[in-house]
Protein backbone atom coordinates (compact mmCIF):
# COMPACT_ATOMS: atom_id res chain seq x y z
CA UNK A 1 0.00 0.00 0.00
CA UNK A 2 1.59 3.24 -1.09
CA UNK A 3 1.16 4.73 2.56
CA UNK A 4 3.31 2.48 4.42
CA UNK A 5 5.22 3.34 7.61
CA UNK A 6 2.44 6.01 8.77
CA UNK A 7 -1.75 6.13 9.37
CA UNK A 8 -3.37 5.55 6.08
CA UNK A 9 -5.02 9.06 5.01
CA UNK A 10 -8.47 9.88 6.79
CA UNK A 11 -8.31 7.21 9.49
CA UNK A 12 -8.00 9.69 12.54
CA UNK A 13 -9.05 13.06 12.47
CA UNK A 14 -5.21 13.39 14.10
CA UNK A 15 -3.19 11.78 10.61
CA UNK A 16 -0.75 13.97 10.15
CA UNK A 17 -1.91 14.45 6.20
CA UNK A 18 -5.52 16.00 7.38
CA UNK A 19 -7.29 13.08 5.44
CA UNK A 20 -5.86 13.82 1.53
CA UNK A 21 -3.77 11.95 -0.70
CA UNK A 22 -1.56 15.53 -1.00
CA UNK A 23 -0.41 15.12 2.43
CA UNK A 24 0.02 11.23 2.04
CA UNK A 25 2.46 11.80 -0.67
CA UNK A 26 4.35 15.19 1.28
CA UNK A 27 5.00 12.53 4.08
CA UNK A 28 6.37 10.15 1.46
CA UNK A 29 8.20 12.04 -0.25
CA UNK A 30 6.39 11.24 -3.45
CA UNK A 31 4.19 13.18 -5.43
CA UNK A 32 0.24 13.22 -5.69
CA UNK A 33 -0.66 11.51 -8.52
CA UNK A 34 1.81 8.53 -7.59
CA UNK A 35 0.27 7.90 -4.51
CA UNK A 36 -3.42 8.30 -5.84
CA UNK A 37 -2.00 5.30 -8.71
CA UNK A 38 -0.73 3.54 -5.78
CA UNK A 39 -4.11 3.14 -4.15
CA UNK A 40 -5.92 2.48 -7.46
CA UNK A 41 -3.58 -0.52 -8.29
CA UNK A 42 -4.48 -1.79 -4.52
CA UNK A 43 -7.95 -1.06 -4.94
CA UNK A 44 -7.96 -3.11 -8.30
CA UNK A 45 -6.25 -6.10 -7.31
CA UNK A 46 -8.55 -6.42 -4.28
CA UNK A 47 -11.51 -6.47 -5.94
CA UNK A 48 -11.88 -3.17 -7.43
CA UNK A 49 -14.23 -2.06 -4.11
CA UNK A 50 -13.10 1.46 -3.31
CA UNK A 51 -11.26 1.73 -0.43
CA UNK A 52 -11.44 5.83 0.13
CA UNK A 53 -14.07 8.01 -0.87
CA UNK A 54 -12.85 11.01 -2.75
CA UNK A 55 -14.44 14.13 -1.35
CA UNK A 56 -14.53 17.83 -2.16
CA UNK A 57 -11.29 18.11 0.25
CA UNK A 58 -9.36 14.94 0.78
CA UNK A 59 -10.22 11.36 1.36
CA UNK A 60 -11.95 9.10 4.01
CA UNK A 61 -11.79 5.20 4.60
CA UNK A 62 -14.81 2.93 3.07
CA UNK A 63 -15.61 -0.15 4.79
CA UNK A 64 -13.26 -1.39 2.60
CA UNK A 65 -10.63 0.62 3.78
CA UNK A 66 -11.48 0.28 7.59
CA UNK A 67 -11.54 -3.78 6.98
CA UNK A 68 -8.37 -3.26 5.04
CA UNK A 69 -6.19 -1.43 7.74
CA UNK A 70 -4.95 -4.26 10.25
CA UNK A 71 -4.11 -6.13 7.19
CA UNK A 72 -2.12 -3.46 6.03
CA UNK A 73 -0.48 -3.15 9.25
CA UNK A 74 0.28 -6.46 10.07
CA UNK A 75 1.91 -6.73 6.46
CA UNK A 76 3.57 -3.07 7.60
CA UNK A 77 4.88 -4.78 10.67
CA UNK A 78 6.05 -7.73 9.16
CA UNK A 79 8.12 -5.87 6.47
CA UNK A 80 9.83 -3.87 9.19
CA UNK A 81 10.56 -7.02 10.79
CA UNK A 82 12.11 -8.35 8.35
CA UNK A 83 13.98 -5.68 7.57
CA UNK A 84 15.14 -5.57 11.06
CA UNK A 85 16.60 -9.29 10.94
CA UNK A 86 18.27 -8.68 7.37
CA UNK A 87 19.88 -6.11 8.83
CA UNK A 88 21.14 -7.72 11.49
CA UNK A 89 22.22 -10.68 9.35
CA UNK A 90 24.42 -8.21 7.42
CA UNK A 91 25.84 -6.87 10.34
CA UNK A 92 26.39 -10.43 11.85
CA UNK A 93 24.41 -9.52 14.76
CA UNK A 94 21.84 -12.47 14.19
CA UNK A 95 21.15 -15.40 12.41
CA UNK A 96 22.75 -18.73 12.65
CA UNK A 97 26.04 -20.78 11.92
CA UNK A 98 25.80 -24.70 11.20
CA UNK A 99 29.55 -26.20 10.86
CA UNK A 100 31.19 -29.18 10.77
CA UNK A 101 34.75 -30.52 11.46
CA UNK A 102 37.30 -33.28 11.89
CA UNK A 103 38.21 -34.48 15.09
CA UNK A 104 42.10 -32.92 15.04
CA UNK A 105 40.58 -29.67 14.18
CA UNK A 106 38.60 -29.19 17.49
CA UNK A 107 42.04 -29.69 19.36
CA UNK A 108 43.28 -26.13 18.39
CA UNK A 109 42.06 -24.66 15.17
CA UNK A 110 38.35 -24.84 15.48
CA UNK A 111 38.22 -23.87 19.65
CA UNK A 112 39.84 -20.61 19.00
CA UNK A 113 38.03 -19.82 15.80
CA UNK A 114 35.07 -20.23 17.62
CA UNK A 115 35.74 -18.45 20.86
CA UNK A 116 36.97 -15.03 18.85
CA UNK A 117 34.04 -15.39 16.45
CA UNK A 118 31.48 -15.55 19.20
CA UNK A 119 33.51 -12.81 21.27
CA UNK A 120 32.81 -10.66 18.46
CA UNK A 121 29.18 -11.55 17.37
CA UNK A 122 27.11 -13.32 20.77
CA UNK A 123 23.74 -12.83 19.11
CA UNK A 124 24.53 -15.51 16.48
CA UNK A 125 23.27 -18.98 17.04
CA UNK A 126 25.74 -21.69 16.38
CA UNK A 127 25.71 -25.15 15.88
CA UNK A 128 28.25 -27.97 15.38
CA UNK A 129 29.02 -31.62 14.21
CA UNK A 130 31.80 -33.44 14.36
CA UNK A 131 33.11 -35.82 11.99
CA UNK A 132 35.15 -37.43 8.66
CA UNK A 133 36.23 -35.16 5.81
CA UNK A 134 33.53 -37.50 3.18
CA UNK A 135 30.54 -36.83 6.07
CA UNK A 136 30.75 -33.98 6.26
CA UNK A 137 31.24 -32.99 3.09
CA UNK A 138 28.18 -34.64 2.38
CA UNK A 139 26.32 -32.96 5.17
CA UNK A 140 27.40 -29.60 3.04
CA UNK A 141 26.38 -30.65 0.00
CA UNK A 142 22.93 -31.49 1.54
CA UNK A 143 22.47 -28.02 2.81
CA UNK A 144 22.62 -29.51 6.41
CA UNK A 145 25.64 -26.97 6.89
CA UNK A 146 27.15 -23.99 6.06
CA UNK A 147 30.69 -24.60 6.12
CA UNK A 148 33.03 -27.51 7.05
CA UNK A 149 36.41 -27.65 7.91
CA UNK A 150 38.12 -30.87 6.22
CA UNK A 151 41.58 -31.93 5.17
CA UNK A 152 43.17 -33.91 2.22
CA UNK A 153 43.10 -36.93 3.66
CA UNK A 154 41.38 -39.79 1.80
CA UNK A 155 40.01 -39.44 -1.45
CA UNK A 156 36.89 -37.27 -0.69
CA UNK A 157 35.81 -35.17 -4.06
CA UNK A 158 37.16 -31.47 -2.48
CA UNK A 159 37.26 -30.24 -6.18
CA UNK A 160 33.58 -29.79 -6.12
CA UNK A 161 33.51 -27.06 -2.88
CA UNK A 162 35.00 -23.77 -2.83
CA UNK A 163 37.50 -23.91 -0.52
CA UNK A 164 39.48 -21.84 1.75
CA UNK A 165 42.87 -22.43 2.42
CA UNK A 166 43.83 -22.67 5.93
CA UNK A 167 47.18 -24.09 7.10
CA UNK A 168 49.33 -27.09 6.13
CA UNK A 169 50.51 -29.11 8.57
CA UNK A 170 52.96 -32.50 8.99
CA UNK A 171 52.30 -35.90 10.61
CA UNK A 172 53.75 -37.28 13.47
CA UNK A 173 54.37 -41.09 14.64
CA UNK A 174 53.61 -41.06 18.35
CA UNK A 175 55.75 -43.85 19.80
CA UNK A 176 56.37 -44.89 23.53
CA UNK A 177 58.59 -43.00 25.48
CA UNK A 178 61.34 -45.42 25.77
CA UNK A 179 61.19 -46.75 22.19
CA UNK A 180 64.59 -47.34 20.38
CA UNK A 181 63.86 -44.19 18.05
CA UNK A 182 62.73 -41.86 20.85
CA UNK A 183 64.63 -38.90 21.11
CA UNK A 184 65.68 -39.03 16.99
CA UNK A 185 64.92 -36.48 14.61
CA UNK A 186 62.81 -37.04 11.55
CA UNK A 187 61.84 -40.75 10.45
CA UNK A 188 60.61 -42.47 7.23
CA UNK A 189 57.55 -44.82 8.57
CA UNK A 190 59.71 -47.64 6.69
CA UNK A 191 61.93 -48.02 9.65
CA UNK A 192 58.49 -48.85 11.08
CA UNK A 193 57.16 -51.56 8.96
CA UNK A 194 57.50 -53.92 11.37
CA UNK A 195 55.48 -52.62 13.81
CA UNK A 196 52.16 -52.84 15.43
CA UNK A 197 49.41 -49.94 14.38
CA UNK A 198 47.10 -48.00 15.68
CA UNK A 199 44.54 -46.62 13.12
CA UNK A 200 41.04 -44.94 13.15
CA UNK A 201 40.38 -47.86 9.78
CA UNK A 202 41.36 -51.15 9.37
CA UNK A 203 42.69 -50.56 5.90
CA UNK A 204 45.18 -47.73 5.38
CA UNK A 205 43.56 -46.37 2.73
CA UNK A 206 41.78 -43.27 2.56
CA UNK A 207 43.69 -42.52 6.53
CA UNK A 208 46.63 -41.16 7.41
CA UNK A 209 47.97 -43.92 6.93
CA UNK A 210 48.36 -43.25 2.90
CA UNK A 211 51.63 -41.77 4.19
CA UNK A 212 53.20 -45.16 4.99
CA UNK A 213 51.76 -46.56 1.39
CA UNK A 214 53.29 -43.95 -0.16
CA UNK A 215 56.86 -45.24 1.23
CA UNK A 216 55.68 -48.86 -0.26
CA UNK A 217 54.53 -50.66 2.96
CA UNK A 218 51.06 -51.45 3.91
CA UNK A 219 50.76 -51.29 7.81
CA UNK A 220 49.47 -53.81 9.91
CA UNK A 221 46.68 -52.33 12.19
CA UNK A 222 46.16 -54.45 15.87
CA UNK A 223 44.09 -52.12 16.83
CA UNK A 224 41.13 -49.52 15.42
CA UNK A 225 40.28 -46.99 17.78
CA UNK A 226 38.60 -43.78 16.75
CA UNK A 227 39.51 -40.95 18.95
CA UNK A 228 43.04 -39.61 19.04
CA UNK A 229 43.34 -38.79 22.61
CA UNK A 230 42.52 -42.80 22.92
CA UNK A 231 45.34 -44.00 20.63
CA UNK A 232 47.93 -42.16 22.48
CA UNK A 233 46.74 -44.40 25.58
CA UNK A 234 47.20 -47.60 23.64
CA UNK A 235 50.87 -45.89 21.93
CA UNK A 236 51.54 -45.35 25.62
CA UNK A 237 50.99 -48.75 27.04
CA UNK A 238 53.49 -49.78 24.47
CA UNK A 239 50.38 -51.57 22.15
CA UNK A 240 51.97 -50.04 18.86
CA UNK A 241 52.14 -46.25 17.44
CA UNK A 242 50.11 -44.00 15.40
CA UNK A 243 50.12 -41.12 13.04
CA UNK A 244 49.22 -38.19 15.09
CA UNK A 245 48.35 -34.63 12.74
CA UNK A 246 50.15 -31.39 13.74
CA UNK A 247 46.91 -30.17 14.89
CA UNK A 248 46.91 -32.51 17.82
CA UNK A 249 50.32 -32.54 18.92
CA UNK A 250 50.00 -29.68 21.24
CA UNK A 251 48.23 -32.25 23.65
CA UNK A 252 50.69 -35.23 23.18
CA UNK A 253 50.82 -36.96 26.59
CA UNK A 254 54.49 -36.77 28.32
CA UNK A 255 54.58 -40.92 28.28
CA UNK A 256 54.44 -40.63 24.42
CA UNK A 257 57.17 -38.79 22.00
CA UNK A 258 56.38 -37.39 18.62
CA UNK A 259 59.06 -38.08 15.93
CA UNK A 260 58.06 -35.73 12.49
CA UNK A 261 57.77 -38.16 9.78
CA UNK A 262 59.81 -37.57 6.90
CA UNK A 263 57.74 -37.81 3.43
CA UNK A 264 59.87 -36.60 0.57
CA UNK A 265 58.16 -35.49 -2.36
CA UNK A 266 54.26 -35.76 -0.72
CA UNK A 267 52.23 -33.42 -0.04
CA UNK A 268 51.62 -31.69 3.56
CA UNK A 269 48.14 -32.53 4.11
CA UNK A 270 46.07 -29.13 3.33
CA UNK A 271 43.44 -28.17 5.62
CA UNK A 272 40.46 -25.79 4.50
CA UNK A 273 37.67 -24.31 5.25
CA UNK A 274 34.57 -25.75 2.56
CA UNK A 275 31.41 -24.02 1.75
CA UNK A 276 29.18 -25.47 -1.31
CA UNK A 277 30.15 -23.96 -4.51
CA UNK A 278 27.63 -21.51 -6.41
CA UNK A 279 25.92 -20.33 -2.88
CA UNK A 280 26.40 -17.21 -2.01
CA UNK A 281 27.97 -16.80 1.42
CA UNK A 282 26.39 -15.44 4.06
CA UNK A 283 28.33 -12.25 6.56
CA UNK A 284 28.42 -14.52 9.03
CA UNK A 285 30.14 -17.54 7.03
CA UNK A 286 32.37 -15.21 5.62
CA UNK A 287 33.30 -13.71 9.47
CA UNK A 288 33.12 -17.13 10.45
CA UNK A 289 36.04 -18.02 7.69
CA UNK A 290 38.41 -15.24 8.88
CA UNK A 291 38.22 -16.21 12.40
CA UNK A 292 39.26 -19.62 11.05
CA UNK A 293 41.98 -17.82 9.22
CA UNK A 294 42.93 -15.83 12.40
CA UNK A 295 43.36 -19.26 14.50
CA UNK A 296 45.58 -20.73 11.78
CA UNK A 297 47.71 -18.07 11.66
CA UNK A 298 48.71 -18.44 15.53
CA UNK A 299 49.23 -21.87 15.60
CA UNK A 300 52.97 -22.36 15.40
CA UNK A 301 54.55 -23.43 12.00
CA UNK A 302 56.59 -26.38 14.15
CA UNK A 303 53.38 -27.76 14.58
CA UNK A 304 51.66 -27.28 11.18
């Protein structure tokens, strides 16, 4: 309706455009004519029953009109509204966040992403999964989140996400703390072929452990155990080692050493920050990103 934001014309004797279409449009800032179109367009696509009655000097509601007004408001009201929350999505003062990420991630990266993004936007609502680089991926994909944070590992299709670089980091093999090669520098996992493995798979593939079929050994795994913090137990008690990401290594126990693996010629696995290609981001993915950014810049480059 072409009077929106004030009292439609002739509604109170106290409107502040005395009842005329002249003063409706003075308020607007339009002219006359325009707002008399405006209210013969609504009038026509409601039925064509008028909703003023055009007297010698200005206008007064029908029954029409007087029927018509708390519509008009409501729809008023709801416009504003809305107006109000796309404002504050712009300004990343509202709205939600739904991300993903792999385990390593929440041990450094993710945490204090997340604790300067909220610092500087509390009225966002966030939510977050955990899991695999392929989940969550697919989770994206869905439209189940807005961003994931996911690594090279395994052979998940990456090409199809626009991604976000983030760090590179190494790998570690976590060993006991009195093994034989405890307290050396850099190792090739071949000196390790021998040994017992601890593994989030039973098959190497698509794991960390691509790093140790890359130096032409296939690992044998005793023992599949999912969480990171859980292998260094088992690495600990002397039950075999692991591949432990830089990510983590800031929370190595002190009954386990880290040796730095040394992969010529491979590629550092790449993490990054994946949003679903050919959807617009939202401000608060995009603030959400540079926090992520942020947090990878202060985690030390001896560590990824």
């Amino acid at each position: 309706m072409a009077v929106h934001g004030a009292r439609c014309p002739g509604r109170a004797s106290g409107s502040p455009w005395q009842g005329s279409f002249t003063g409706a449009a003075r308020a607007l800032g339009w002219t006359q004519s325009a707002v008399s179109r405006q209210i013969a367009t609504l009038e026509g696509a409601l039925g064509g029953a008028p909703l003023f009655d055009r007297m010698p000097r200005g206008v007064r509601l029908t029954e029409a009109g007087r029927v018509l007004v708390p519509y008009a408001e409501a729809v008023a009201e709801s416009l504003h509204g809305a107006v109000r929350e796309l404002a504050a999505l712009r300004e990343v003062a509202g709205g939600r966040l739904r991300f993903g990420a792999f385990a390593t991630a929440d041990a450094a990266l993710v945490p204090l992403a997340l604790g300067a993004f909220r610092a500087r936007h509390p009225g966002v609502l966030v939510s977050r999964e955990e899991g695999f680089t392929p989940g969550l991926l697919d989770r994206l994909g869905a439209g189940h989140l807005d961003l994931a944070v996911v690594s090279t590992t395994g052979s998940a299709p990456l090409e199809t996400f626009e991604l976000h670089h983030l760090l590179d980091e190494c790998l570690y093999v976590a060993v006991p703390a009195g093994h034989p090669l405890a307290g050396n520098g850099p190792v090739r996992l071949g000196r390790l072929a021998d040994a017992d493995w601890i593994s989030g798979s039973s098959r190497p593939e698509g794991t960390l452990l691509d790093a140790a079929l890359r130096q032409g050994f296939s690992p044998r795994v005793a023992h599949v155990v999912g969480e990171w913090t859980a292998k260094q137990g088992y690495v600990a008690a002397g039950l075999g080692v692991t591949l432990v990401p830089a990510l983590a290594a800031t929370s190595v126990r002190p009954d386990v050493t880290l040796l730095p693996v040394r992969d010529e010629g491979a590629p550092a696995r790449a993490v990054y920050a994946a949003t679903a290609r050919g959807r617009s981001l939202t401000p608060t993915v995009e603030a959400f990103v540079g926090a992520l950014r942020e947090a990878a810049a202060k985690i030390p480059r001896t560590m990824a």
